[in-house]
Protein backbone atom coordinates (compact mmCIF):
# COMPACT_ATOMS: atom_id res chain seq x y z
CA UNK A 1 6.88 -0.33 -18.61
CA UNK A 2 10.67 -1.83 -19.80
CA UNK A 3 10.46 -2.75 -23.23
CA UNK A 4 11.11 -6.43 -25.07
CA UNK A 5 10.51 -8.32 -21.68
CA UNK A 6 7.69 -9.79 -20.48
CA UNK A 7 6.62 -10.82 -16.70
CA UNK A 8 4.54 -14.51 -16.46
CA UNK A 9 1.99 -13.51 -13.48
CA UNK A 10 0.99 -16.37 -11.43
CA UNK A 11 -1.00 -14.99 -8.24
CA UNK A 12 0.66 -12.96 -5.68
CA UNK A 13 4.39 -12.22 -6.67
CA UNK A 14 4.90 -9.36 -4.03
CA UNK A 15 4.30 -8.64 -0.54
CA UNK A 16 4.65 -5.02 0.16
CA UNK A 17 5.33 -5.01 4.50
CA UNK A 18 5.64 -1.67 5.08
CA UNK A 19 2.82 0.26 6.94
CA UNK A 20 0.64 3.06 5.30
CA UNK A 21 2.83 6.63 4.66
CA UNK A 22 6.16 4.93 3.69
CA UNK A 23 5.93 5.94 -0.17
CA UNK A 24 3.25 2.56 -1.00
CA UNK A 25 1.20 4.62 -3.66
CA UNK A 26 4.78 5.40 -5.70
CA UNK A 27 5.53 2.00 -5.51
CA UNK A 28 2.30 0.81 -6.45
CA UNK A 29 2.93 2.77 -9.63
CA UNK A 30 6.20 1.61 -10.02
CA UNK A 31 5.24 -2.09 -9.97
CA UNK A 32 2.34 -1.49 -12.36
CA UNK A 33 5.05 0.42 -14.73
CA UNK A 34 7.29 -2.65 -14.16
CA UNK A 35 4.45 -4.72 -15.58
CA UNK A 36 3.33 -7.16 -12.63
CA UNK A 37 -0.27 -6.27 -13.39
CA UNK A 38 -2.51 -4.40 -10.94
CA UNK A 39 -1.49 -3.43 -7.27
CA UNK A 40 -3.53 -3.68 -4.43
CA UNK A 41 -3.83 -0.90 -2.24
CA UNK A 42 -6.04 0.67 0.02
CA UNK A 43 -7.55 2.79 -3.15
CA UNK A 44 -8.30 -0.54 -4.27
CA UNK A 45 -11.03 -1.50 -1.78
CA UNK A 46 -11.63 2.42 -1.58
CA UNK A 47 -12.92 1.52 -5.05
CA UNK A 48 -13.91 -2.03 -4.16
CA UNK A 49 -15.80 -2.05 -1.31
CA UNK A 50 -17.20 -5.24 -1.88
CA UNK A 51 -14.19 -6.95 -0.89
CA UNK A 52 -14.61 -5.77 2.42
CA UNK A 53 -15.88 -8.89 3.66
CA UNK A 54 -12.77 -11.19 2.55
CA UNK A 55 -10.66 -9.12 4.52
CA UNK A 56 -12.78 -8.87 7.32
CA UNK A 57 -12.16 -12.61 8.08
CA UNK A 58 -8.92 -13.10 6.61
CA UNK A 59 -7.13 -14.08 9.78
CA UNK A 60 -9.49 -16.61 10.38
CA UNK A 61 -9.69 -17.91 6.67
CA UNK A 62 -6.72 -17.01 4.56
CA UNK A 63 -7.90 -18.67 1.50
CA UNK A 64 -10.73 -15.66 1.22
CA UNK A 65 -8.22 -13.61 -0.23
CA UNK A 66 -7.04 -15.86 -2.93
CA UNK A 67 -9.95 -14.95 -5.51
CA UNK A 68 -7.99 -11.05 -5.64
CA UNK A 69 -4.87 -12.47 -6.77
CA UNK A 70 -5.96 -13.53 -10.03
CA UNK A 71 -6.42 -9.92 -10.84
CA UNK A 72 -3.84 -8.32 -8.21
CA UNK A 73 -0.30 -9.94 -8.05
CA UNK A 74 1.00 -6.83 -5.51
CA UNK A 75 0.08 -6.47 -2.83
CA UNK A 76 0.72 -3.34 -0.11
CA UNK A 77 -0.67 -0.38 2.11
CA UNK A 78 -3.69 -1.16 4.60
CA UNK A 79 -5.44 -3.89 4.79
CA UNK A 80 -2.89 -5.90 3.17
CA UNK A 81 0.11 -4.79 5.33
CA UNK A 82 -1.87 -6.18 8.20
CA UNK A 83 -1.60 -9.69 6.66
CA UNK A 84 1.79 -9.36 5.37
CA UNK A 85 2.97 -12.20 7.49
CA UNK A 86 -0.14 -14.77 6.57
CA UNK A 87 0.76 -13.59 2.65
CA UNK A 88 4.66 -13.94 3.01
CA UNK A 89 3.62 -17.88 3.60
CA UNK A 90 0.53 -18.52 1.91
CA UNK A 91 3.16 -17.58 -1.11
CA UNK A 92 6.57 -18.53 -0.14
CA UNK A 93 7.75 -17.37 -4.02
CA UNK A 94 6.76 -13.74 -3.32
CA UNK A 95 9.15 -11.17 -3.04
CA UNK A 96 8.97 -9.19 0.13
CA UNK A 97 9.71 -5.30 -0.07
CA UNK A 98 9.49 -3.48 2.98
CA UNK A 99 9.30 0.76 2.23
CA UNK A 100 11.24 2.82 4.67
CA UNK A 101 10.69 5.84 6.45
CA UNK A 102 12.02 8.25 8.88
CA UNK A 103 10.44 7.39 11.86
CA UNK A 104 9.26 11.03 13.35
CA UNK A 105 8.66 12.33 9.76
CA UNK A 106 6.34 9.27 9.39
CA UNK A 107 4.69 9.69 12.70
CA UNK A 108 3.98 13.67 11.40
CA UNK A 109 2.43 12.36 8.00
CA UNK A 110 0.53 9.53 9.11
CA UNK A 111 -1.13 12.56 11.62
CA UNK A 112 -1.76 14.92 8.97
CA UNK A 113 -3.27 12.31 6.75
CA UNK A 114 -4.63 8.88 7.58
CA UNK A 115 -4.75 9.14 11.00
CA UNK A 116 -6.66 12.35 10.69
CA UNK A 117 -9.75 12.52 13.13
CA UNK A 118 -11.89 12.94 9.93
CA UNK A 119 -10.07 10.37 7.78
CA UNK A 120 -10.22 7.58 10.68
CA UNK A 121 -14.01 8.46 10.96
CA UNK A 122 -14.26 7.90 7.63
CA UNK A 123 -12.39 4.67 7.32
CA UNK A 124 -14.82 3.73 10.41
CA UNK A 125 -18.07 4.02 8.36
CA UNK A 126 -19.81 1.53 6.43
CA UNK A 127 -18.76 -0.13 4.09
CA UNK A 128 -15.32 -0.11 5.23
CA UNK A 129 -15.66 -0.46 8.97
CA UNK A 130 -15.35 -3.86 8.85
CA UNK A 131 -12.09 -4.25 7.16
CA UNK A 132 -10.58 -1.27 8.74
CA UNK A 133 -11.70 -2.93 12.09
CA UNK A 134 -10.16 -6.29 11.47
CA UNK A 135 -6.68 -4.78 10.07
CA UNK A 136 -5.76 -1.93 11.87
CA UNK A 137 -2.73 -0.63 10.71
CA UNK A 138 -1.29 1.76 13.40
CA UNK A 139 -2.37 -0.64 16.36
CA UNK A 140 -4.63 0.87 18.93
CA UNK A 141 -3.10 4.16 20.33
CA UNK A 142 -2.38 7.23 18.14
CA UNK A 143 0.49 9.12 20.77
CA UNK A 144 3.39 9.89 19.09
CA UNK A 145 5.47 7.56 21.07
CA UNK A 146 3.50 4.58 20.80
CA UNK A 147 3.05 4.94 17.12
CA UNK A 148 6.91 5.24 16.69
CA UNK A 149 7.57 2.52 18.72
CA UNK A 150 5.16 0.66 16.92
CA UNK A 151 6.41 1.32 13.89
CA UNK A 152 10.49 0.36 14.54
CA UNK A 153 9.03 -3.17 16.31
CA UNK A 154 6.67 -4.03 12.89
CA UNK A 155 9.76 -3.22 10.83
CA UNK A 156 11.75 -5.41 13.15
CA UNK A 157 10.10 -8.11 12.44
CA UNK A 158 9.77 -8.09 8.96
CA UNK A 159 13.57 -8.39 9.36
CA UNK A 160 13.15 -11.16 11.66
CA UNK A 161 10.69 -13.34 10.06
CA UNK A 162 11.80 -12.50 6.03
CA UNK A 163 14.73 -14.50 4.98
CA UNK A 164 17.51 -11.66 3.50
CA UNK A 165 17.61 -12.35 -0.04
CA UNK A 166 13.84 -12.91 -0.23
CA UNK A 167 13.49 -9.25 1.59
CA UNK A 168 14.34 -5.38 -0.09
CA UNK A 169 14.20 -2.74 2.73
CA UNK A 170 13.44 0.50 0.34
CA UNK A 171 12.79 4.35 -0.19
CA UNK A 172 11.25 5.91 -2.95
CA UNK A 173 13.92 8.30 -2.77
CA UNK A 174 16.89 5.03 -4.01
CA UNK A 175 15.10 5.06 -7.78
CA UNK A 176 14.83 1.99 -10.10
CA UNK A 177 18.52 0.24 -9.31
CA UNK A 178 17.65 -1.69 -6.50
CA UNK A 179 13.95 -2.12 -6.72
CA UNK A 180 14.74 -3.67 -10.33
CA UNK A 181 17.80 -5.70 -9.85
CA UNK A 182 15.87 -7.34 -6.48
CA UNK A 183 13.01 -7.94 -8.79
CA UNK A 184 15.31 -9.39 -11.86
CA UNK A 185 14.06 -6.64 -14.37
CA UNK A 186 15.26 -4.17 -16.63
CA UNK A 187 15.47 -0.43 -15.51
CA UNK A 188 12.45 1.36 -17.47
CA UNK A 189 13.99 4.69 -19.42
CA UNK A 190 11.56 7.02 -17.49
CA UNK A 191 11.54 8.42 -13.69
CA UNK A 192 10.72 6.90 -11.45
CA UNK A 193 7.54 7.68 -9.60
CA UNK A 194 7.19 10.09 -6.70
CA UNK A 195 3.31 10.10 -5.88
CA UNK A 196 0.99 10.62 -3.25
CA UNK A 197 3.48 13.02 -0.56
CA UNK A 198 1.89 14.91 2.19
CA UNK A 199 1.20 17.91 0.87
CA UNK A 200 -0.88 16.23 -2.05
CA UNK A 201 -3.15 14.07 0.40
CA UNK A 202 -3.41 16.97 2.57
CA UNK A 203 -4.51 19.40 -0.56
CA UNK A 204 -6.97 16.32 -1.43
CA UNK A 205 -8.35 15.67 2.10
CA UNK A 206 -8.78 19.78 2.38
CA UNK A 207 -10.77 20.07 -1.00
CA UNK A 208 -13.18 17.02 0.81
CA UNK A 209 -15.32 16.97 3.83
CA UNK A 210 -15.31 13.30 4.77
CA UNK A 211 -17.60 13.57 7.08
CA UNK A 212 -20.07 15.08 4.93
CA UNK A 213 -19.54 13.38 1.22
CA UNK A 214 -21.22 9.97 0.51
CA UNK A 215 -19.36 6.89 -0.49
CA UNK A 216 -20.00 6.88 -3.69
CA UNK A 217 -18.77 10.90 -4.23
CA UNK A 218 -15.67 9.41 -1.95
CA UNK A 219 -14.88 6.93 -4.41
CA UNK A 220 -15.30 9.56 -7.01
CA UNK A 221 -12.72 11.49 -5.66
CA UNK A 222 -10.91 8.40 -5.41
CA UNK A 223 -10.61 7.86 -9.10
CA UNK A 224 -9.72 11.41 -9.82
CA UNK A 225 -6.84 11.67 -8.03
CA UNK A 226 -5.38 8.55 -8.77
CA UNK A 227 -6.12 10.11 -12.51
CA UNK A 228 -4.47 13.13 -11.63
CA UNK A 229 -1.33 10.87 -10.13
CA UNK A 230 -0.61 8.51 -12.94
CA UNK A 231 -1.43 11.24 -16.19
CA UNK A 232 2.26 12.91 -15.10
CA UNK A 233 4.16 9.74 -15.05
CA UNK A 234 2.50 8.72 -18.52
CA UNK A 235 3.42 11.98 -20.51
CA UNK A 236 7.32 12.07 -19.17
């Protein structure tokens, strides 16, 4: 976190767009480094499965979501990228920062990861059904050309329906400059964070059986590599 600054947090300052596999766990960290407090993301209800409910009927009542943003004032990844729209105007003040991706290369990752066979079947049990079933990130076919096409039309209309200087299109790979002069902050004096890439949620999902593990050793594993993510960044 930037030294001799401090950031007044008044519910949800930040919208993160982007779908699932476009860098969202490095810039969860990089928010929480920047100070805006805790980061929603889908290790959050992972973690918190008790929210399940409030996202569950979200569309229908927006205002179920407003208890999380006293304690979370990011919000990005699934389920919250699914209401990315409903939060851009529930908080007009929020800053809207949509991560980038190659489109193929995203396609490939997603595959190999999330949209696993054993990682959607695990997103499909209780308790997360629910949520997962009301907010589907990917829409409702996995093909490769679907997906892709699905992914240039949702970035498309963040483009369309976020005003430009409310809006950052980004990539992990661009660093602190633009992420910290669209937020108004300082540039912290440490790297910036490069979490959570294929090869680690592969090597995670490999050492776990999904299928097999209960919730509560899921969550577990959860914790510990979230541990394992954020104990580099903290020693540099």
């Amino acid at each position: 976190m930037a030294d001799n600054w401090e950031i007044v947090l008044m519910a949800l300052q930040i919208v993160g767009a982007a779908l699932p596999r476009t860098g969202t766990l490095s810039l969860k960290f990089a928010l929480e480094m920047l100070g805006f407090g805790k980061c929603y993301h889908m290790s959050e209800l992972i973690l918190h499965p008790e929210h399940r409910w409030r996202w569950t009927f979200a569309r229908m009542k927006p205002a179920l979501l407003d208890p999380l943003w006293d304690e979370y004032h990011a919000a990005l990844d699934a389920p919250a990228c699914a209401q990315w729209s409903t939060l851009a105007q529930r908080f007009p003040d929020a800053k809207v920062i949509l991560t980038r991706r190659d489109p193929a290369r995203w396609y490939e990752s997603v595959m190999e990861t999330v949209g696993s066979p054993d990682h959607v079947r695990f997103v499909l049990r209780p308790p997360l059904a629910p949520a997962a079933l009301a907010n589907p990130p990917f829409g409702l076919r996995l093909q490769k050309d679907a997906m892709i096409r699905h992914f240039e039309r949702y970035g498309q209309r963040v483009r369309r329906d976020i005003a430009p200087g409310r809006l950052l299109e980004f990539e992990a790979k661009d660093g602190w400059e633009p992420l910290c002069r669209f937020l108004g902050v300082p540039v912290p004096d440490r790297p910036f964070p490069h979490v959570n890439d294929r090869a680690a949620m592969m090597a995670v999902q490999g050492e776990m059986d999904l299928t097999r593990l209960t919730f509560a050793e899921i969550q577990q594993a959860t914790r510990a590599f979230l541990e394992s993510q954020r104990q580099p960044l903290l020693s540099r």
